[in-house]
PDB file of N, CA and C in Angstrom:
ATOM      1  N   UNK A   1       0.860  -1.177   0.000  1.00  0.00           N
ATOM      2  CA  UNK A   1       0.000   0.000   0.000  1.00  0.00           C
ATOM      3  C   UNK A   1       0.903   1.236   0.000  1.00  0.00           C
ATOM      4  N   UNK A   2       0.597   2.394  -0.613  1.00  0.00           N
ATOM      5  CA  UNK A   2       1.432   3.439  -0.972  1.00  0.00           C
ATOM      6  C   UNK A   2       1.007   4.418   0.638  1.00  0.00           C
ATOM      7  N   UNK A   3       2.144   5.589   0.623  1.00  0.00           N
ATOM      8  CA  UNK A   3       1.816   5.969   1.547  1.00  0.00           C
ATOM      9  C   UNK A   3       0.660   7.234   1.860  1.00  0.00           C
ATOM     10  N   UNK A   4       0.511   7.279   0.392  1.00  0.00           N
ATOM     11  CA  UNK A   4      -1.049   8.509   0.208  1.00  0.00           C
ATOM     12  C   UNK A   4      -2.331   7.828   0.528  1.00  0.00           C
ATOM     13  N   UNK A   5      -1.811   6.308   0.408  1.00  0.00           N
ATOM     14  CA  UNK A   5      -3.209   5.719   0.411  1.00  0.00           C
ATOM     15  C   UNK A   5      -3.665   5.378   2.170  1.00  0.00           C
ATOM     16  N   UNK A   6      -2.244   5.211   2.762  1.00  0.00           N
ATOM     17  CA  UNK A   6      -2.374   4.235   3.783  1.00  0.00           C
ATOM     18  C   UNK A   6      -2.785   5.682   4.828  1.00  0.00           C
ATOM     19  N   UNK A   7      -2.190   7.120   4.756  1.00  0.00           N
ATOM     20  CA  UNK A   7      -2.576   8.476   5.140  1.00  0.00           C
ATOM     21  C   UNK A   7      -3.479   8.756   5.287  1.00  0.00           C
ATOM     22  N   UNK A   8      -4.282   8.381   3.811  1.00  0.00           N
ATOM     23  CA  UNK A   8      -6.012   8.533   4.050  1.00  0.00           C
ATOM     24  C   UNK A   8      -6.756   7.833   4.573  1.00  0.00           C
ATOM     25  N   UNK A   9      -6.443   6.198   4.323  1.00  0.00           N
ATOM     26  CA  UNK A   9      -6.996   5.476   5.640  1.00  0.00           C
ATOM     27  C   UNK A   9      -7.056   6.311   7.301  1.00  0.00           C
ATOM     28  N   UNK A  10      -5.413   6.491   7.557  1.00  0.00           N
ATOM     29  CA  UNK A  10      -5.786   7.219   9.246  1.00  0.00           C
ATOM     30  C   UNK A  10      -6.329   8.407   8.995  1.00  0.00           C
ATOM     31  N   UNK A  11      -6.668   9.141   8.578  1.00  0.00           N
ATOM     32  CA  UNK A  11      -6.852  10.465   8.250  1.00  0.00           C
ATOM     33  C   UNK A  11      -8.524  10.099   8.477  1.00  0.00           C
ATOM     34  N   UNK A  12      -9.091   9.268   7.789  1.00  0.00           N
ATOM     35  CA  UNK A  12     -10.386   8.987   7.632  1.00  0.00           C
ATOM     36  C   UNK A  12     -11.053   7.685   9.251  1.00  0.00           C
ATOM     37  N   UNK A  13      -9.711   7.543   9.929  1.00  0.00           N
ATOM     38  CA  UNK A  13     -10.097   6.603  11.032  1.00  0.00           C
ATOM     39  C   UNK A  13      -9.965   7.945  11.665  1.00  0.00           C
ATOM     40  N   UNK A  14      -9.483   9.044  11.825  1.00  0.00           N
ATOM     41  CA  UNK A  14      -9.764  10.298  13.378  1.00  0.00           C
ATOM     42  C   UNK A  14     -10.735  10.422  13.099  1.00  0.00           C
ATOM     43  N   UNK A  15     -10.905  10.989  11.478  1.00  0.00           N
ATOM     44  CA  UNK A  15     -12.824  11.844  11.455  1.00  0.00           C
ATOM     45  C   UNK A  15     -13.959  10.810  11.617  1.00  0.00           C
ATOM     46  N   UNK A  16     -13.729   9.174  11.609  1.00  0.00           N
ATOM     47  CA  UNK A  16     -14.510   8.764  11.766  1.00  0.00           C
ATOM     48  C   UNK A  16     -14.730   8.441  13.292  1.00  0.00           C
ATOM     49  N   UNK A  17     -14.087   8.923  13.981  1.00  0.00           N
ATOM     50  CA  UNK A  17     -14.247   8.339  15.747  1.00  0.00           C
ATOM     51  C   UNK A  17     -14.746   9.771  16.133  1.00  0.00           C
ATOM     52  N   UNK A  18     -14.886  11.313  15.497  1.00  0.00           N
ATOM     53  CA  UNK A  18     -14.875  11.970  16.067  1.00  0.00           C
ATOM     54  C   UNK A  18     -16.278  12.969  15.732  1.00  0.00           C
ATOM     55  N   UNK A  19     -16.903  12.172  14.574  1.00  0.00           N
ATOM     56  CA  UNK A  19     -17.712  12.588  13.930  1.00  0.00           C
ATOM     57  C   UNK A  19     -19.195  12.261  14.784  1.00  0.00           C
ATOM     58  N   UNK A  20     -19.016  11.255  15.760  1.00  0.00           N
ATOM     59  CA  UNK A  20     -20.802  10.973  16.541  1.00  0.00           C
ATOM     60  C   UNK A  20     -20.531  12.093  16.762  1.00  0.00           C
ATOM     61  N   UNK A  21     -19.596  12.807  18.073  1.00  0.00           N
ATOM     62  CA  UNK A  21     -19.247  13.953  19.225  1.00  0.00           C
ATOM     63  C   UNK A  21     -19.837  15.138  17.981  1.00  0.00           C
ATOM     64  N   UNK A  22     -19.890  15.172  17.064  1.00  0.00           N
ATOM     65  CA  UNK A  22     -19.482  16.361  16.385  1.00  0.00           C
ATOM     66  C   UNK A  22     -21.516  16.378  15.735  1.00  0.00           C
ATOM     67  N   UNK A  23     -21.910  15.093  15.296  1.00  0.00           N
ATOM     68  CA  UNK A  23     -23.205  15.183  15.315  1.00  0.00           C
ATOM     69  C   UNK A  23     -23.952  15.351  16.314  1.00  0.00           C
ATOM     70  N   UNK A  24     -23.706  14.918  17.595  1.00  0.00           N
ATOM     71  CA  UNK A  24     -24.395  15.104  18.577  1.00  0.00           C
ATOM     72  C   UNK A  24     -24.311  16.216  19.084  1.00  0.00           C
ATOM     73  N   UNK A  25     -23.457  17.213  18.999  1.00  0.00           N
ATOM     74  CA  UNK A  25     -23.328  19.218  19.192  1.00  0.00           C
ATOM     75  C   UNK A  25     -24.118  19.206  17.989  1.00  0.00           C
ATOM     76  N   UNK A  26     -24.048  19.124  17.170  1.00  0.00           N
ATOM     77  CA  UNK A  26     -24.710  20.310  15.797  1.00  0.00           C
ATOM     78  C   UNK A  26     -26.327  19.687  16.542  1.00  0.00           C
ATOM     79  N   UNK A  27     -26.430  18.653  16.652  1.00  0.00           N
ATOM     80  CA  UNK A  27     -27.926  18.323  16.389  1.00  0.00           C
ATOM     81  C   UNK A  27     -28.756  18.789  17.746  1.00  0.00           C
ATOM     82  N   UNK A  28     -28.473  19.638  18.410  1.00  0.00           N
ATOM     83  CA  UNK A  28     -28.729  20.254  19.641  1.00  0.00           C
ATOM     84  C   UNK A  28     -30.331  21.209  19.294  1.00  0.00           C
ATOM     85  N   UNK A  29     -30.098  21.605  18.137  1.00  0.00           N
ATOM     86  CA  UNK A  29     -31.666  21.690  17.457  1.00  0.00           C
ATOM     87  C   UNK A  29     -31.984  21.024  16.327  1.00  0.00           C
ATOM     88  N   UNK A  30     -32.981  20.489  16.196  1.00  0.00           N
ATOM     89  CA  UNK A  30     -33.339  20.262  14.656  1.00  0.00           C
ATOM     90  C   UNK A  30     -32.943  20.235  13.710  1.00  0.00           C
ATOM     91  N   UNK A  31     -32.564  19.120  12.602  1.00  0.00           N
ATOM     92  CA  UNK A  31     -32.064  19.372  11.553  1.00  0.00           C
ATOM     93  C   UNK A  31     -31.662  18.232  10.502  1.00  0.00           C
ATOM     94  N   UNK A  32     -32.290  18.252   9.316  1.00  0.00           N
ATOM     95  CA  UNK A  32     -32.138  17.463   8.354  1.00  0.00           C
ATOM     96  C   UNK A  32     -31.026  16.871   8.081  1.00  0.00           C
ATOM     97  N   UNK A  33     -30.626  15.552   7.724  1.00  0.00           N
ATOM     98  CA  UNK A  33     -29.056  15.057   7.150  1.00  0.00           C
ATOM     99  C   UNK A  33     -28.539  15.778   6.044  1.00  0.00           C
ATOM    100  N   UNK A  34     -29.035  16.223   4.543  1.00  0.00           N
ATOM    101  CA  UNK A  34     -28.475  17.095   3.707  1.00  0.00           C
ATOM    102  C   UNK A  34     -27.952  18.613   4.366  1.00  0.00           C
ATOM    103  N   UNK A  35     -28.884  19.141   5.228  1.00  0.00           N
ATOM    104  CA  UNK A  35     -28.531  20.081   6.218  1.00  0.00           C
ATOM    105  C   UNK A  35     -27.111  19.861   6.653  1.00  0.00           C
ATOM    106  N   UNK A  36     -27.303  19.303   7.531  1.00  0.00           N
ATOM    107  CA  UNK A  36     -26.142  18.832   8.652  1.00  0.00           C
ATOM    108  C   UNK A  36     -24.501  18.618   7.785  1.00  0.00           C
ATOM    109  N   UNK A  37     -24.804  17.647   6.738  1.00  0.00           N
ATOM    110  CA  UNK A  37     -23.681  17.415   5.692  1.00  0.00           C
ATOM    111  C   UNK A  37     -23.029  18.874   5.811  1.00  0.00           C
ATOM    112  N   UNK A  38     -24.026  19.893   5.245  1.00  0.00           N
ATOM    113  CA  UNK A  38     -23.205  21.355   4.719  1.00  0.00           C
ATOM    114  C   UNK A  38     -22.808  22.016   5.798  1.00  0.00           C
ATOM    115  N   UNK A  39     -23.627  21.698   6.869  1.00  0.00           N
ATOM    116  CA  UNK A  39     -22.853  22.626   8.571  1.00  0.00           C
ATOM    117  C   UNK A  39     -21.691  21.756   8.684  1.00  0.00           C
ATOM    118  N   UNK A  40     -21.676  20.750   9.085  1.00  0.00           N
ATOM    119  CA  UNK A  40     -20.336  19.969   9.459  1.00  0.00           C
ATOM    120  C   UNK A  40     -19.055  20.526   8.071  1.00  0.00           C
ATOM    121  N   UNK A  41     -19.705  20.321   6.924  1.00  0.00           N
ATOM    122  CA  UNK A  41     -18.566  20.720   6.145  1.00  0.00           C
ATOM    123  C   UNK A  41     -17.891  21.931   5.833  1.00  0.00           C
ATOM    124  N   UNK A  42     -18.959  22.898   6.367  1.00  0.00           N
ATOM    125  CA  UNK A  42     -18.578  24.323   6.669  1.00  0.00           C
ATOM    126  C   UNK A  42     -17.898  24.767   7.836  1.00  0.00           C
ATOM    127  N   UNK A  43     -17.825  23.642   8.252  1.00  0.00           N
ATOM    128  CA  UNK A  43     -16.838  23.863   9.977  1.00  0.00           C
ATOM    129  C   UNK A  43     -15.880  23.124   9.647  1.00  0.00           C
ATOM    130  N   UNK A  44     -15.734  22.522   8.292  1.00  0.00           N
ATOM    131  CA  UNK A  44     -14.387  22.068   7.926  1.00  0.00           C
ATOM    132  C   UNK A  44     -14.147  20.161   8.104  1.00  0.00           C
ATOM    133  N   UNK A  45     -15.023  19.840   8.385  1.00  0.00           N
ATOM    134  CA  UNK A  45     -15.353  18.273   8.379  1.00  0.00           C
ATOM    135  C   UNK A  45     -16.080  17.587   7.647  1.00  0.00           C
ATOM    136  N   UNK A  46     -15.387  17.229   6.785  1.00  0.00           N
ATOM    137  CA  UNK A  46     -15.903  16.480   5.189  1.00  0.00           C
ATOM    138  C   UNK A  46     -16.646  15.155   5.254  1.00  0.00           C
ATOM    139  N   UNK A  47     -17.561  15.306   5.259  1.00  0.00           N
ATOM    140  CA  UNK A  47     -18.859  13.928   5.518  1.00  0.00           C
ATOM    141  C   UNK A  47     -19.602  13.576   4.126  1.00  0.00           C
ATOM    142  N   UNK A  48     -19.707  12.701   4.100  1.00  0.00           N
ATOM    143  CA  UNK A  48     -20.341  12.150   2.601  1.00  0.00           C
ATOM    144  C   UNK A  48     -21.469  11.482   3.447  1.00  0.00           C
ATOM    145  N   UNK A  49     -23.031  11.623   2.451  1.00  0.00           N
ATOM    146  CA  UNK A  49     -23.966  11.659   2.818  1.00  0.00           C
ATOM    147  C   UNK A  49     -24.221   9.895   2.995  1.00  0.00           C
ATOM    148  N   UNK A  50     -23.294   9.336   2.168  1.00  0.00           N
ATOM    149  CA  UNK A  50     -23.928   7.864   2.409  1.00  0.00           C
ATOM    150  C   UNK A  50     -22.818   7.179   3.672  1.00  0.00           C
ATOM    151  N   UNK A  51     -22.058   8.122   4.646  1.00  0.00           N
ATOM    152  CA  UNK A  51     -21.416   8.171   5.956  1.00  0.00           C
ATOM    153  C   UNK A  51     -22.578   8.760   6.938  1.00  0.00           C
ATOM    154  N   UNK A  52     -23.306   9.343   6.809  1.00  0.00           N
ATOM    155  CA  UNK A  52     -23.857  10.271   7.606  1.00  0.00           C
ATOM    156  C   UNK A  52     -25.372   9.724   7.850  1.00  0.00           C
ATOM    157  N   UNK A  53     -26.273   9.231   6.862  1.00  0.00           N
ATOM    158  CA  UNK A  53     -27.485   8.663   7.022  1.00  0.00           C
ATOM    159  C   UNK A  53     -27.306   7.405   7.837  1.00  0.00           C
ATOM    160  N   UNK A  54     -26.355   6.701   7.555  1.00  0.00           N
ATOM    161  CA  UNK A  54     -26.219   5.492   8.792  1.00  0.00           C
ATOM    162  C   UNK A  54     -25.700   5.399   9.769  1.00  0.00           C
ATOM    163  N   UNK A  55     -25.161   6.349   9.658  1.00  0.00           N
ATOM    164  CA  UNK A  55     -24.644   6.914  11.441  1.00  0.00           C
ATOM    165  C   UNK A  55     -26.108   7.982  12.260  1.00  0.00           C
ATOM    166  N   UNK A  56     -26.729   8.541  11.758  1.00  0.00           N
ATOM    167  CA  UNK A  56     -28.062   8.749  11.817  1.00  0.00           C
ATOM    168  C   UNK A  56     -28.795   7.551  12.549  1.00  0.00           C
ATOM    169  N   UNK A  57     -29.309   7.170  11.392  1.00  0.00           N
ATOM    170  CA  UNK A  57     -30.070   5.833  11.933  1.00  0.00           C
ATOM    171  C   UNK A  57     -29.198   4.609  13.286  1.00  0.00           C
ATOM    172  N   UNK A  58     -28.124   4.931  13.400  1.00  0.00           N
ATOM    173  CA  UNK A  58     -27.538   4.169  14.672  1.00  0.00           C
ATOM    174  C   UNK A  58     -27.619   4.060  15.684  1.00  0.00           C
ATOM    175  N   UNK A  59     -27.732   6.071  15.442  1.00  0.00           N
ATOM    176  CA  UNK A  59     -27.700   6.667  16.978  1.00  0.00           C
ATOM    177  C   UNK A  59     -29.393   6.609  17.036  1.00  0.00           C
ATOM    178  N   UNK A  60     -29.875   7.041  16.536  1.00  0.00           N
ATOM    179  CA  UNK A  60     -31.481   7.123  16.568  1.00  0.00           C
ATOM    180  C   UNK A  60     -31.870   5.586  17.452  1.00  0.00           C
ATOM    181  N   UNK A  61     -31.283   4.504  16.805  1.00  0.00           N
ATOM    182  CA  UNK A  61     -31.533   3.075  17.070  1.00  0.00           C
ATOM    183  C   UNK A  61     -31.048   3.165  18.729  1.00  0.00           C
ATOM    184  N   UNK A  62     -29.831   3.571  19.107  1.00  0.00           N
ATOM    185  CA  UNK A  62     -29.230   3.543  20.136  1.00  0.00           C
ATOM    186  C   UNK A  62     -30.083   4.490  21.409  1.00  0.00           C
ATOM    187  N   UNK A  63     -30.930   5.779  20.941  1.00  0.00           N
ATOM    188  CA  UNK A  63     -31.693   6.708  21.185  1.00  0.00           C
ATOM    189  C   UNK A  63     -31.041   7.677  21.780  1.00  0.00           C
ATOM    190  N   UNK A  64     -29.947   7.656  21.191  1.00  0.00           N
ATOM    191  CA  UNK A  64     -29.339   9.122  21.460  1.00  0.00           C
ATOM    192  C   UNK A  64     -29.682  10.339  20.453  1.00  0.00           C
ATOM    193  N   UNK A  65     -30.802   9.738  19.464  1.00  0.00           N
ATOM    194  CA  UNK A  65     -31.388  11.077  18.845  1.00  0.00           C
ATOM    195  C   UNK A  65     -32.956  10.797  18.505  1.00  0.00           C
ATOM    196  N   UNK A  66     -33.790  11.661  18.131  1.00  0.00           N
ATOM    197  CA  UNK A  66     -34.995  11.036  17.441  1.00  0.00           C
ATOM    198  C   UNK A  66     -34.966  11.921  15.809  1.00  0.00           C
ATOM    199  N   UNK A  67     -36.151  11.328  15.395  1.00  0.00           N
ATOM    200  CA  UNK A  67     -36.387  12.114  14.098  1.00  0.00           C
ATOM    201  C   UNK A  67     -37.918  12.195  13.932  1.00  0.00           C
ATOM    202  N   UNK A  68     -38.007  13.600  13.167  1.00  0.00           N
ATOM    203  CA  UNK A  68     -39.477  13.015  12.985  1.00  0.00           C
ATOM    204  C   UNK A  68     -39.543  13.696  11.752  1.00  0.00           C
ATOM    205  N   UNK A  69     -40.524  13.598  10.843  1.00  0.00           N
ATOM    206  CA  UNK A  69     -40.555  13.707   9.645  1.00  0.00           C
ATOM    207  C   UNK A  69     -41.780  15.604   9.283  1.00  0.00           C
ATOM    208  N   UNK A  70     -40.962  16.060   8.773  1.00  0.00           N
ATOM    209  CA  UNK A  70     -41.924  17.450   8.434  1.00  0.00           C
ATOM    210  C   UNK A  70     -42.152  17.051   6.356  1.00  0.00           C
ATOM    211  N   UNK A  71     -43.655  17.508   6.395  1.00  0.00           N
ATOM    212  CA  UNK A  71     -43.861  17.235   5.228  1.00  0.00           C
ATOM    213  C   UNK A  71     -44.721  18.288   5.016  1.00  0.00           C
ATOM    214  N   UNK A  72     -44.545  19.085   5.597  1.00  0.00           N
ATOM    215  CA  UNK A  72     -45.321  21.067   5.112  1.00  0.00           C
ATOM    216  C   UNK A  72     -44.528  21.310   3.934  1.00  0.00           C
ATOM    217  N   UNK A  73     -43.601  21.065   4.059  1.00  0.00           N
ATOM    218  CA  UNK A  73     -42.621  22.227   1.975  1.00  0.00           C
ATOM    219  C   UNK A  73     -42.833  21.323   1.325  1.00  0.00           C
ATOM    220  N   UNK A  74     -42.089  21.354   0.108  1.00  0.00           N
ATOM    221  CA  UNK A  74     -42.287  21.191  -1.024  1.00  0.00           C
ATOM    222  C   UNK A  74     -41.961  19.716  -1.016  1.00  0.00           C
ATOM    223  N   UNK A  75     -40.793  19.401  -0.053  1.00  0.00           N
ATOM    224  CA  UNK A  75     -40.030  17.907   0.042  1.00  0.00           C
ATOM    225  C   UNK A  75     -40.192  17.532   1.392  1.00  0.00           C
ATOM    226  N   UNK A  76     -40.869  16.182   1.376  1.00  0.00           N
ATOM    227  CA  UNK A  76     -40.405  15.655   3.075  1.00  0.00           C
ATOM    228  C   UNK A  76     -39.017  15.596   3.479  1.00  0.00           C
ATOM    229  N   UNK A  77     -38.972  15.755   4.910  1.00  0.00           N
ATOM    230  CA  UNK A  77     -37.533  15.758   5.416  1.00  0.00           C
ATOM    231  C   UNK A  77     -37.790  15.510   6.509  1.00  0.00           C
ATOM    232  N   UNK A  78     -36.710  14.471   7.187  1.00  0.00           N
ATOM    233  CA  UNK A  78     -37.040  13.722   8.619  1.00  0.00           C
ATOM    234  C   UNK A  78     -35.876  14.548   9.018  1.00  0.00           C
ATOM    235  N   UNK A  79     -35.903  14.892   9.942  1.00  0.00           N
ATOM    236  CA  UNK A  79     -35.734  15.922  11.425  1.00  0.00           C
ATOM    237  C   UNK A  79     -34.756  15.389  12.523  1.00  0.00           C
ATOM    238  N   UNK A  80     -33.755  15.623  12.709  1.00  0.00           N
ATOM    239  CA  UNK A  80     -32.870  14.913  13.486  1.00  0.00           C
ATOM    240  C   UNK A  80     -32.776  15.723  14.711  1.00  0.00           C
ATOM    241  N   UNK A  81     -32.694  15.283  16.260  1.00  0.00           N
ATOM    242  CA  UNK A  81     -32.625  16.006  17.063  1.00  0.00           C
ATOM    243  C   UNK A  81     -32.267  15.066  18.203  1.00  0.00           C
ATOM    244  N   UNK A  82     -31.402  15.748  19.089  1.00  0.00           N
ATOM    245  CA  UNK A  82     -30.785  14.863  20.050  1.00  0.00           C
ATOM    246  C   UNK A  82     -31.331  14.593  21.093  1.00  0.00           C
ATOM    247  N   UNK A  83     -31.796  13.656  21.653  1.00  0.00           N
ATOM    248  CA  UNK A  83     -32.015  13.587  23.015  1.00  0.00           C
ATOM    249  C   UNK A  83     -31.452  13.909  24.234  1.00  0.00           C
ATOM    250  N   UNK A  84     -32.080  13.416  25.627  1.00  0.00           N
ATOM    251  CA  UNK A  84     -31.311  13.907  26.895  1.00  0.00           C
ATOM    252  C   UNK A  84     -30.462  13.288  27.093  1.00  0.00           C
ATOM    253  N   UNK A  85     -30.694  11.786  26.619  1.00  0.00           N
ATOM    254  CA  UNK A  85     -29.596  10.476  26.708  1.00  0.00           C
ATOM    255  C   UNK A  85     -28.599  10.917  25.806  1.00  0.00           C
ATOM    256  N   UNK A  86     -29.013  11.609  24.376  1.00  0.00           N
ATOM    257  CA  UNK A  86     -27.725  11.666  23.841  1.00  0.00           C
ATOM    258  C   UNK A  86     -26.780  12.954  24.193  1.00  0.00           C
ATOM    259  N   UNK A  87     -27.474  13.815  24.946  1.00  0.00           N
ATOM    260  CA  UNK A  87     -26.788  15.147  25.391  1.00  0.00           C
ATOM    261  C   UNK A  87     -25.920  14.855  26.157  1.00  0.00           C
ATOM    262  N   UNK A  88     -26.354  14.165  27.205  1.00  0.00           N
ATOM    263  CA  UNK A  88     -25.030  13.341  28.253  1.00  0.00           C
ATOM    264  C   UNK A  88     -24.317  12.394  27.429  1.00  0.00           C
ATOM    265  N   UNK A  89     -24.752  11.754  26.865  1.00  0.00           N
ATOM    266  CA  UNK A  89     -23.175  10.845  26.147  1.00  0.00           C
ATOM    267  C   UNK A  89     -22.570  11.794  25.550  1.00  0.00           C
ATOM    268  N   UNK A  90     -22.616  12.667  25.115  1.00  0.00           N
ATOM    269  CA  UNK A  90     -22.319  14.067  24.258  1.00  0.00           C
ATOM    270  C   UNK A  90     -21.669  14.843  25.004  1.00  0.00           C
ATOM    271  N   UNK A  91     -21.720  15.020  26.344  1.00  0.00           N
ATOM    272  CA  UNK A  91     -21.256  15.544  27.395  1.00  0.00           C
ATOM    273  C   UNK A  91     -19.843  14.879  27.870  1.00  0.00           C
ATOM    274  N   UNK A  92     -20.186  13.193  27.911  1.00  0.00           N
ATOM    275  CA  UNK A  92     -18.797  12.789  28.790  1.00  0.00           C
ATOM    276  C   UNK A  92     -18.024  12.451  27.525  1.00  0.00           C
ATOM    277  N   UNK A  93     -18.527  12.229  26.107  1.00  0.00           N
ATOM    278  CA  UNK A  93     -17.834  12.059  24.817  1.00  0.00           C
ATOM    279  C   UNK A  93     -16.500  13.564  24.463  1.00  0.00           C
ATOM    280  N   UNK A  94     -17.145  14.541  25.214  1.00  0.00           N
ATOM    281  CA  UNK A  94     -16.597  15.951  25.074  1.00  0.00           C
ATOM    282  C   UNK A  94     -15.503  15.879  25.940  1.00  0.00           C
ATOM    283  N   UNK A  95     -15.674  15.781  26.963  1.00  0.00           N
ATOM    284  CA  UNK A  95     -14.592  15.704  27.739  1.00  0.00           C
ATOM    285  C   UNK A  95     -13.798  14.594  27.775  1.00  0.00           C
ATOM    286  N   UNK A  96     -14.309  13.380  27.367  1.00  0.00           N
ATOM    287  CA  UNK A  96     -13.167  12.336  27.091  1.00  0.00           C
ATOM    288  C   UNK A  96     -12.122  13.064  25.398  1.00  0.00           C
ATOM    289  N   UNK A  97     -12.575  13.711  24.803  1.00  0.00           N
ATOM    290  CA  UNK A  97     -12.261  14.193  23.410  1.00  0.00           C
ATOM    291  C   UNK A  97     -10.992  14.994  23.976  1.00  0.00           C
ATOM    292  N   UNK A  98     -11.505  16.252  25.320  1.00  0.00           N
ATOM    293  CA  UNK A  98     -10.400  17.052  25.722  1.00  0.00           C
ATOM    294  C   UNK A  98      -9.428  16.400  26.161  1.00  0.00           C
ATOM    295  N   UNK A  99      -9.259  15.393  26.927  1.00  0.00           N
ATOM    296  CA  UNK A  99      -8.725  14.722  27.897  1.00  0.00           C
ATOM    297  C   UNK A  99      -7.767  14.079  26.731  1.00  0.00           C
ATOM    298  N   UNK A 100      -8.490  13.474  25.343  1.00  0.00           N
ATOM    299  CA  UNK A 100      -7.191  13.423  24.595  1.00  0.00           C
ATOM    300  C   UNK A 100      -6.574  14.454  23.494  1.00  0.00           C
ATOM    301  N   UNK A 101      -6.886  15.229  23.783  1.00  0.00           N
ATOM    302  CA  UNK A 101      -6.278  16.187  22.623  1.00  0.00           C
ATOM    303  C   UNK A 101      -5.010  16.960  23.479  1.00  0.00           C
ATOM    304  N   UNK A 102      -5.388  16.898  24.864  1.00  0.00           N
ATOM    305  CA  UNK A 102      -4.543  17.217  25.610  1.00  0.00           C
ATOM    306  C   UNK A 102      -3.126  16.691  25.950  1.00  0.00           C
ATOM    307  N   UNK A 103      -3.589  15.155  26.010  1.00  0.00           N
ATOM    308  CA  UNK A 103      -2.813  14.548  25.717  1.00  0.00           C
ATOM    309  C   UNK A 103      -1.780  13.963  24.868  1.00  0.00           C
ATOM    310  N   UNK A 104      -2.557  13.891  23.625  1.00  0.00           N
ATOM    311  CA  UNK A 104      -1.766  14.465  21.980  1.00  0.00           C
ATOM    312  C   UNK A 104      -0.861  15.256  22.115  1.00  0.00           C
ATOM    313  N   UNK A 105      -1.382  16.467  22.910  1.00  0.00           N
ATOM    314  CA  UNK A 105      -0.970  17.429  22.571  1.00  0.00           C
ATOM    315  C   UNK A 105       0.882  17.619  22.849  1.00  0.00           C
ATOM    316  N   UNK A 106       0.449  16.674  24.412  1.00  0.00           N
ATOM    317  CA  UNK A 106       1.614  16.866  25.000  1.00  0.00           C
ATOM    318  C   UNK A 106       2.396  15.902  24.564  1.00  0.00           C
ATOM    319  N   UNK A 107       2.153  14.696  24.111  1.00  0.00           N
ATOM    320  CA  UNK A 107       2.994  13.576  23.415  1.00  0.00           C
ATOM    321  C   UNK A 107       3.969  14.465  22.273  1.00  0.00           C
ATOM    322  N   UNK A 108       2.894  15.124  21.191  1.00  0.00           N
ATOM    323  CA  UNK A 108       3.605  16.194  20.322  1.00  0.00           C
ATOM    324  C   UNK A 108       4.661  17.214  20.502  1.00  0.00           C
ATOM    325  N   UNK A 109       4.520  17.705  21.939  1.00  0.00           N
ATOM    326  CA  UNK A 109       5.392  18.683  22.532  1.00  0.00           C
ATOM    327  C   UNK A 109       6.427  18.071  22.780  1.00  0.00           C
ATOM    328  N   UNK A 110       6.407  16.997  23.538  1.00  0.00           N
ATOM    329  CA  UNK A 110       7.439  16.432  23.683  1.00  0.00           C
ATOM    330  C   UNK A 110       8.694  16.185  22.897  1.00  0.00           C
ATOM    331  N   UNK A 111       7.820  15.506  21.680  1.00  0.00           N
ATOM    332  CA  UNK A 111       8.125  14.898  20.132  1.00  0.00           C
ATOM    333  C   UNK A 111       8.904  16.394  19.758  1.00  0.00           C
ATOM    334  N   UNK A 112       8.192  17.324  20.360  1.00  0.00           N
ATOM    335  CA  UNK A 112       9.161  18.573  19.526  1.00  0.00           C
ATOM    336  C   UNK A 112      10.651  19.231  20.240  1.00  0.00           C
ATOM    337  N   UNK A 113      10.902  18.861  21.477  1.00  0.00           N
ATOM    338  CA  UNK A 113      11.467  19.629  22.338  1.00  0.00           C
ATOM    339  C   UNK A 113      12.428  18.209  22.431  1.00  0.00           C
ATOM    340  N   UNK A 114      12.345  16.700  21.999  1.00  0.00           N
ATOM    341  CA  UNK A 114      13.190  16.296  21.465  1.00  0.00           C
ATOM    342  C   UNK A 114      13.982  16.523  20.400  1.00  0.00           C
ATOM    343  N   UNK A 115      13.558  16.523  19.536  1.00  0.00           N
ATOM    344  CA  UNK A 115      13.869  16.892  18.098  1.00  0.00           C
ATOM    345  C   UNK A 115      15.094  18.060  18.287  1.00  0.00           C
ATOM    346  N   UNK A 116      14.585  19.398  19.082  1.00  0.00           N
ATOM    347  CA  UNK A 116      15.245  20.252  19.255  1.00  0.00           C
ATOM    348  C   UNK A 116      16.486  20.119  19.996  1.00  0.00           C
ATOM    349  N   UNK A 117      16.635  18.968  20.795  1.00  0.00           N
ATOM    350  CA  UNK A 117      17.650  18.688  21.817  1.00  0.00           C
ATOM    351  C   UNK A 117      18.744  18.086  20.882  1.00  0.00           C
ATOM    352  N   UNK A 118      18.320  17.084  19.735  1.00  0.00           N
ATOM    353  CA  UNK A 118      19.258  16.531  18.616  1.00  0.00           C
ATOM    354  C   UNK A 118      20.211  17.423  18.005  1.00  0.00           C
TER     355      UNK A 118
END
């Protein structure tokens, strides 16, 4: 395997561990999956819609969200919105997130203040 390929593999294993935490904040109100696609990707996190509808339906299954379907406009659209159950997993998911970025962080520092000692 080349190393552009094997890059995008990990590249695509962070955003995929980090992407519930990241649906479960946006979905704090209401909001369609084509929706959501363009907020997440406008905050710079690239989601493809056939990633995102079954991670939808997971959490829904799990009931860390519900949906319900609005069919007033022109197009039906089912409604994604988080629950209380999923606000608290969302909660200790957040702070387990800090707890490692922090930690990253400092592994990295390290990694740098070696480097510099060479």
């Amino acid at each position: 395997m080349e190393q552009e390929e094997l890059l995008g593999q990990m590249e695509q294993e962070l955003r995929r561990g980090t992407l519930v935490l990241c649906v479960l904040t946006e979905l704090k109100r209401p909001m369609y999956g084509y929706s959501l696609v363009g907020v997440l990707s406008n905050k710079g996190l690239k989601v493809e819609a056939n990633t995102l509808y079954p991670l939808l339906r997971r959490l829904e299954g799990q009931g860390l969200l519900v949906s319900e379907w609005e069919t007033a406009g022109s197009k039906p659209r089912k409604y994604y919105r988080v629950t209380q159950e999923g606000d608290a997993v969302r909660r200790r998911l957040e702070r387990a997130w800090r707890r490692t970025v922090e930690t990253v962080t400092r592994v990295l520092e390290e990694r740098e203040e070696d480097r510099d000692e060479e």
